[in-house]
Protein backbone atom coordinates (compact mmCIF):
# COMPACT_ATOMS: atom_id res chain seq x y z
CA UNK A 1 0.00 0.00 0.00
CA UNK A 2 1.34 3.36 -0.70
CA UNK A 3 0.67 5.90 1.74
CA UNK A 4 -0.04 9.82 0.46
CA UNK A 5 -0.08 12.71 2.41
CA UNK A 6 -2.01 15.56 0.39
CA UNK A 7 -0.90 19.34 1.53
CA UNK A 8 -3.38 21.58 -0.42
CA UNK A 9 -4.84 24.72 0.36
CA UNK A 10 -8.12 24.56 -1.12
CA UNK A 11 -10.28 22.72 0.37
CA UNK A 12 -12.29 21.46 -2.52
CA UNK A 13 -9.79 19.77 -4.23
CA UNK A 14 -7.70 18.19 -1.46
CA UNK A 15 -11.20 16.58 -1.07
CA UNK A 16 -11.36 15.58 -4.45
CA UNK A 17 -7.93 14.19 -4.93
CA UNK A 18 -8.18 12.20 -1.58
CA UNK A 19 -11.97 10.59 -3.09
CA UNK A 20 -9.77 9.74 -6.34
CA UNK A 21 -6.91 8.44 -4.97
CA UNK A 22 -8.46 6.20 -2.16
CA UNK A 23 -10.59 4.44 -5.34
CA UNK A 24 -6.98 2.90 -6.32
CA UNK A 25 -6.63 -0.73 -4.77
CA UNK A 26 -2.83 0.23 -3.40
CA UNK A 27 -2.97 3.84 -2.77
CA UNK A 28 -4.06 5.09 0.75
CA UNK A 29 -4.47 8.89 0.93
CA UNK A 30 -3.28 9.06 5.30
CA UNK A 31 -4.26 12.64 5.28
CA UNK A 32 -4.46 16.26 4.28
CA UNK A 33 -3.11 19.22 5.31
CA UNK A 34 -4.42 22.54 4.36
CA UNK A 35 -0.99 24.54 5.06
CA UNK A 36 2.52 23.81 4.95
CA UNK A 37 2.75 23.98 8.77
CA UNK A 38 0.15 21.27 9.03
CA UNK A 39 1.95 19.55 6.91
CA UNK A 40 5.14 19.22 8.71
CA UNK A 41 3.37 17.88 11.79
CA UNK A 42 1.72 15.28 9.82
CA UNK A 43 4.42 14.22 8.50
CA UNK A 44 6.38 13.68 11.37
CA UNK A 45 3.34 11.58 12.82
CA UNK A 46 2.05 9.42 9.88
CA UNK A 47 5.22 9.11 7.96
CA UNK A 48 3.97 8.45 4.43
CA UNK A 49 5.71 7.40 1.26
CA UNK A 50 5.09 10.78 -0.53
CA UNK A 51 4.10 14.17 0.32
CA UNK A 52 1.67 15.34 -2.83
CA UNK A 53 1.85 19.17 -2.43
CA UNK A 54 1.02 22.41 -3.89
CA UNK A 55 3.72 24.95 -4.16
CA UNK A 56 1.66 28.30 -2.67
CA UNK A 57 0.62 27.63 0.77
CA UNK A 58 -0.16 29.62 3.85
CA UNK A 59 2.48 29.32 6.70
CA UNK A 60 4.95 27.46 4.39
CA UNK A 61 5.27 26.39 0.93
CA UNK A 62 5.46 23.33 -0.99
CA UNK A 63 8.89 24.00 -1.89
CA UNK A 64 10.28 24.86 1.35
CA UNK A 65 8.32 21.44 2.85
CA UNK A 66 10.37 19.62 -0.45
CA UNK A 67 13.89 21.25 0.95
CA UNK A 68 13.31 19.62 4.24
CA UNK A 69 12.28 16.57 3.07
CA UNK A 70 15.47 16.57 0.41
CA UNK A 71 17.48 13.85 3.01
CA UNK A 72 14.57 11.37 3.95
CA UNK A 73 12.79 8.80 2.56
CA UNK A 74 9.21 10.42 2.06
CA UNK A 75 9.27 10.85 -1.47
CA UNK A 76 7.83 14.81 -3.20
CA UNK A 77 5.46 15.28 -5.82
CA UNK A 78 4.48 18.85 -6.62
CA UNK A 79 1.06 19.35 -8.15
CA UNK A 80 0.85 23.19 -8.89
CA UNK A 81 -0.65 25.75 -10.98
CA UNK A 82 2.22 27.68 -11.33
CA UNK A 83 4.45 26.68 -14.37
CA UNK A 84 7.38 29.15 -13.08
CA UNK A 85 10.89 28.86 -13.87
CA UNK A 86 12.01 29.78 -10.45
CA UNK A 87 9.67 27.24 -9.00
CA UNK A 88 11.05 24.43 -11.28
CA UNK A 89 14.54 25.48 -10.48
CA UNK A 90 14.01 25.25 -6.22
CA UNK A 91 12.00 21.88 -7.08
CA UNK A 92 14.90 20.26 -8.77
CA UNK A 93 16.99 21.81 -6.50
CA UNK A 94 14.79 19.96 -3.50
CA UNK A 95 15.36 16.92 -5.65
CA UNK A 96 11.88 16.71 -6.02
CA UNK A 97 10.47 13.08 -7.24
CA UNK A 98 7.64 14.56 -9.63
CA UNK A 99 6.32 17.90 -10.50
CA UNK A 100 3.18 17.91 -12.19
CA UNK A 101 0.40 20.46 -13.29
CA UNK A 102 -2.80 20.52 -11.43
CA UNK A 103 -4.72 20.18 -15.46
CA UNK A 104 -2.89 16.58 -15.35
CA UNK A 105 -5.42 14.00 -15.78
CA UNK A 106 -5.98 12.09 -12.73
CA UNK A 107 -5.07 8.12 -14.69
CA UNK A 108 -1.84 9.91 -14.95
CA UNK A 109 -1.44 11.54 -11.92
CA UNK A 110 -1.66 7.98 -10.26
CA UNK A 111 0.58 6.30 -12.58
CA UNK A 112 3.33 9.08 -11.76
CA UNK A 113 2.47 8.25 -8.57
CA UNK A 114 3.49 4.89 -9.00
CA UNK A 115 6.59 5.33 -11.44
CA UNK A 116 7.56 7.67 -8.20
CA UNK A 117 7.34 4.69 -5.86
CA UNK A 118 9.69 2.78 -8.54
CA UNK A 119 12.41 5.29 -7.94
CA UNK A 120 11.48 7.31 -11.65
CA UNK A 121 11.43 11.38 -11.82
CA UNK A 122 9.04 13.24 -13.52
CA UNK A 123 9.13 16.80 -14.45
CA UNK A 124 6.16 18.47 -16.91
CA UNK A 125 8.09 18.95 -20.52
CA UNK A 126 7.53 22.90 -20.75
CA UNK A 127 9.50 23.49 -17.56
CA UNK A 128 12.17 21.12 -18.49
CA UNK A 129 12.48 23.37 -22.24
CA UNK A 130 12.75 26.56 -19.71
CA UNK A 131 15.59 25.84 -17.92
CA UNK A 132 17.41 24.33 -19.81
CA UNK A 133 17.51 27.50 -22.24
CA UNK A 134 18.99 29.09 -19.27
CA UNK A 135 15.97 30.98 -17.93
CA UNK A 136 17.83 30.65 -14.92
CA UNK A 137 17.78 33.26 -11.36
CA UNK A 138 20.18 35.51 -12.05
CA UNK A 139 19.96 36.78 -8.46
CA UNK A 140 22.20 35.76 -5.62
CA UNK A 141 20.31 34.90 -2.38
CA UNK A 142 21.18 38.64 -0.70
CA UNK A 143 19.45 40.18 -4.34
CA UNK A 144 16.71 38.76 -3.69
CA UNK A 145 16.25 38.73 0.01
CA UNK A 146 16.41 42.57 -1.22
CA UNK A 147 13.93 41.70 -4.17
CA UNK A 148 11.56 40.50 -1.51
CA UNK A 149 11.61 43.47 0.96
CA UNK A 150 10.93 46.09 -1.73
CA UNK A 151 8.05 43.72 -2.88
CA UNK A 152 7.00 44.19 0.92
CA UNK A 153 6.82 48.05 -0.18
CA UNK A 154 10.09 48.41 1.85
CA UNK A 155 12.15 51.34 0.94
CA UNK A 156 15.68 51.81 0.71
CA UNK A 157 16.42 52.94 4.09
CA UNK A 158 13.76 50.27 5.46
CA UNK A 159 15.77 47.60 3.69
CA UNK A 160 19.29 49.32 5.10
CA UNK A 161 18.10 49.00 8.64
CA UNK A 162 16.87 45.85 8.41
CA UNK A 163 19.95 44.13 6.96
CA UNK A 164 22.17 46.39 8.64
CA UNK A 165 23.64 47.81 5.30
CA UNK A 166 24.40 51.11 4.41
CA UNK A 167 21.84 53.17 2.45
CA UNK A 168 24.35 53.24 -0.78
CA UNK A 169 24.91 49.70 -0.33
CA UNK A 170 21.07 48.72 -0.97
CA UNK A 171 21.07 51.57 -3.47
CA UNK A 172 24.01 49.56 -5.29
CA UNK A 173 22.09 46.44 -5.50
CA UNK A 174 19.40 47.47 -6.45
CA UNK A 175 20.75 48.79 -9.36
CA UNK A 176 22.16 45.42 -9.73
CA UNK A 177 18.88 43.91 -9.42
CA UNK A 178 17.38 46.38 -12.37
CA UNK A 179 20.23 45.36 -14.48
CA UNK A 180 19.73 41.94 -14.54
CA UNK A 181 16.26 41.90 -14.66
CA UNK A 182 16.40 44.16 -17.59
CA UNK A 183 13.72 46.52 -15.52
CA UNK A 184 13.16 50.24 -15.34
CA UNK A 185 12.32 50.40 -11.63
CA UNK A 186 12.77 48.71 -9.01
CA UNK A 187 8.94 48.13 -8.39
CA UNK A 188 9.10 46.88 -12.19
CA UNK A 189 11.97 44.38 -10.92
CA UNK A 190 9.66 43.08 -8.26
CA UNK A 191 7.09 42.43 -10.42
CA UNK A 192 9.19 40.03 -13.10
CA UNK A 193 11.10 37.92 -10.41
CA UNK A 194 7.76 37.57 -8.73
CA UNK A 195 6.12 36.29 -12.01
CA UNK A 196 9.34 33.90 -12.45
CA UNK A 197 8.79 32.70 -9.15
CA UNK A 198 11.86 34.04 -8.05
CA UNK A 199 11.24 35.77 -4.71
């Protein structure tokens, strides 16, 4: 019997994908969590063979719950809307077993959910075309810590204070940031690494 822990946000369809799954002969949905942090705790008490999780979650995402999970034996399969670059990169990153696209029918779903349990990856073909034409981050992690504050609607000397920085120091990467990005602003900046799923 393989043992699935479903961490999905809306309600509706963790519901739905538990009904589905159960109908399989060998696949036992143990639970679902409706955040990343009830997630975690379920984990730790049921222990299943692999987490099926969205990516945007309150409390914690699907991506941070993969990165913890990257050195055990509880297998990941992301099941997401989002078909962001940045996203695919931190899933492969998390050495994620599976990461799928929530239009996936469900007679596939299951048999990646099987190939999983057999040791096989799967990663949806349009993400795989993405970054491997390089539509990398080009953002080190302080960038986009940075990235993430102005996002916030922090300003420079917010930002400065709160990383204990100087003023000209934020004001130098963030001039960084609008270069690589190819941006005008730095609200403009926000707005495309958010889209790539990069902060």
């Amino acid at each position: 019997m393989i043992r699935i822990l479903i961490a999905e946000d809306q309600g509706l369809l963790s519901s739905v994908l538990a009904t589905i799954l159960n109908l399989e002969d060998d696949l036992e949905v143990v639970g679902t969590a409706k955040d990343g942090a009830e997630a975690t705790l379920m984990l730790r008490q049921l222990k299943p063979d692999i987490l099926l999780t969205d990516i945007e979650m309150p409390h914690k995402t699907g991506l941070e719950l993969a990165e913890e999970l990257k050195e055990s034996s509880i297998k990941v399969m992301i099941l997401t809307t989002f078909a962001r670059n940045g996203y695919f990169e931190k899933a492969v990153d998390a050495k994620v077993s599976a990461y799928l696209l929530k239009d996936t029918p469900s007679e596939e779903l299951i048999e990646h959910i099987h190939s999983t349990m057999n040791g096989k990856v799967y990663y949806e073909s349009s993400l795989i075309t993405g970054y491997m034409n390089n539509q990398r981050n080009p953002l080190t992690p302080k960038e986009q810590e940075i990235l993430t504050l102005i996002a916030m609607g922090a300003t420079s000397m917010d930002i400065s204070t709160r990383l204990y920085l100087t003023d000209g120091t934020i004001r130098n990467y963030i001039s960084e940031i609008i270069s690589k990005l190819g941006a005008k602003n730095r609200v403009e900046a926000a707005a495309k690494a958010k889209e790539k799923g990069w902060v």
